[in-house]
Protein backbone atom coordinates (compact mmCIF):
# COMPACT_ATOMS: atom_id res chain seq x y z
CA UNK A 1 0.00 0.00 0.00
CA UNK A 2 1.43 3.35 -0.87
CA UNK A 3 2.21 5.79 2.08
CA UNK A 4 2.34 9.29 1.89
CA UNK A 5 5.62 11.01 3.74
CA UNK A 6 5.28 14.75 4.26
CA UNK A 7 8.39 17.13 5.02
CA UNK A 8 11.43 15.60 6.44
CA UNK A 9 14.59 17.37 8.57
CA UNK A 10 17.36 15.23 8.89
CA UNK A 11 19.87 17.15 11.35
CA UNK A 12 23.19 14.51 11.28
CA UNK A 13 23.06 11.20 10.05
CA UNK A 14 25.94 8.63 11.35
CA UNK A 15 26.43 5.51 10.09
CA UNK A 16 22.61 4.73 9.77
CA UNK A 17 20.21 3.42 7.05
CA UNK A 18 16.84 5.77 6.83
CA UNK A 19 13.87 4.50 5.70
CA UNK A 20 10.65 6.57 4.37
CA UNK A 21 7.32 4.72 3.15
CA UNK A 22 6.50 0.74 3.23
CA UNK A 23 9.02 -1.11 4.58
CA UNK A 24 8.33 -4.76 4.81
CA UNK A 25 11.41 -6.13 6.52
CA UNK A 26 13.69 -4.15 8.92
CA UNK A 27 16.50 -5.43 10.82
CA UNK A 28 19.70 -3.94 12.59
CA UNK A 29 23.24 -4.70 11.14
CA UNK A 30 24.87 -3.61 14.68
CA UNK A 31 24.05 -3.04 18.02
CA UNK A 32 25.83 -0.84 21.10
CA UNK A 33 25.13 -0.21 24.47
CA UNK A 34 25.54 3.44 25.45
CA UNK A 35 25.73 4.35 29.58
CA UNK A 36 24.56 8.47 29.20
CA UNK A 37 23.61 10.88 32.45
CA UNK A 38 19.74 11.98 32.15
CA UNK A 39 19.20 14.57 29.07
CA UNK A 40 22.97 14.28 27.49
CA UNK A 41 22.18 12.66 24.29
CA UNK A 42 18.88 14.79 23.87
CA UNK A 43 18.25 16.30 19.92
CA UNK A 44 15.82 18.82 18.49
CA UNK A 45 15.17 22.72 17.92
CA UNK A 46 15.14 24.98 20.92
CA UNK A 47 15.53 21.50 23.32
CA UNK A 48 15.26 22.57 27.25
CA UNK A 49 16.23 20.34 30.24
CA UNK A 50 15.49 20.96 33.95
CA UNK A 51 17.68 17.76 35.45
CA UNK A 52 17.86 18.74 39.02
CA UNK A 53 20.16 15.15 39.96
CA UNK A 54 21.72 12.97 37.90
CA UNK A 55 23.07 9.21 38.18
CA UNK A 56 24.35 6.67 35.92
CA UNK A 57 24.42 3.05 37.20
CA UNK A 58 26.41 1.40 34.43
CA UNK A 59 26.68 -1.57 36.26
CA UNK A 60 25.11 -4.69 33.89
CA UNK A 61 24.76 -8.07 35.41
CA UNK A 62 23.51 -10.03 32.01
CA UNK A 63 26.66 -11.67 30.49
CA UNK A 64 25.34 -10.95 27.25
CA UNK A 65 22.38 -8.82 25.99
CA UNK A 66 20.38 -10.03 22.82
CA UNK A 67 22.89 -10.04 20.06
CA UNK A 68 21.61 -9.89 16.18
CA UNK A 69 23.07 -12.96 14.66
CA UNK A 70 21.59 -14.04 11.36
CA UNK A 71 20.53 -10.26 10.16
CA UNK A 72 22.49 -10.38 6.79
């Protein structure tokens, strides 16, 4: 079925793959795990942040998180 995308503002793209319309099959290539204070990797026009305390527990007990094996 055909889709209709209206106006689009792309700010920085890095190292991604951008879709727009029907997609029938999407999959990630890689994967990352990112440990970030509260409102540091935040994006957008005229962005405001009232972050009175922030903590970071990068502590992970899982020996491995969900990997993506098999997405060719």
């Amino acid at each position: 079925m055909p889709s209709v995308v209206g106006p689009i503002k792309v700010n920085s793209v890095s190292g991604g793959v951008m879709s727009f319309g029907d997609s029938f099959y999407v999959s990630p290539k890689s994967s990352s795990k990112t440990n970030t204070g509260s409102g540091s990797l935040n994006t957008g026009d005229f962005l405001v942040t009232n972050n009175m305390v922030s903590t970071t527990n990068p502590f992970d007990p899982d020996i491995q998180d969900q990997g993506n094996v098999g997405n060719a």
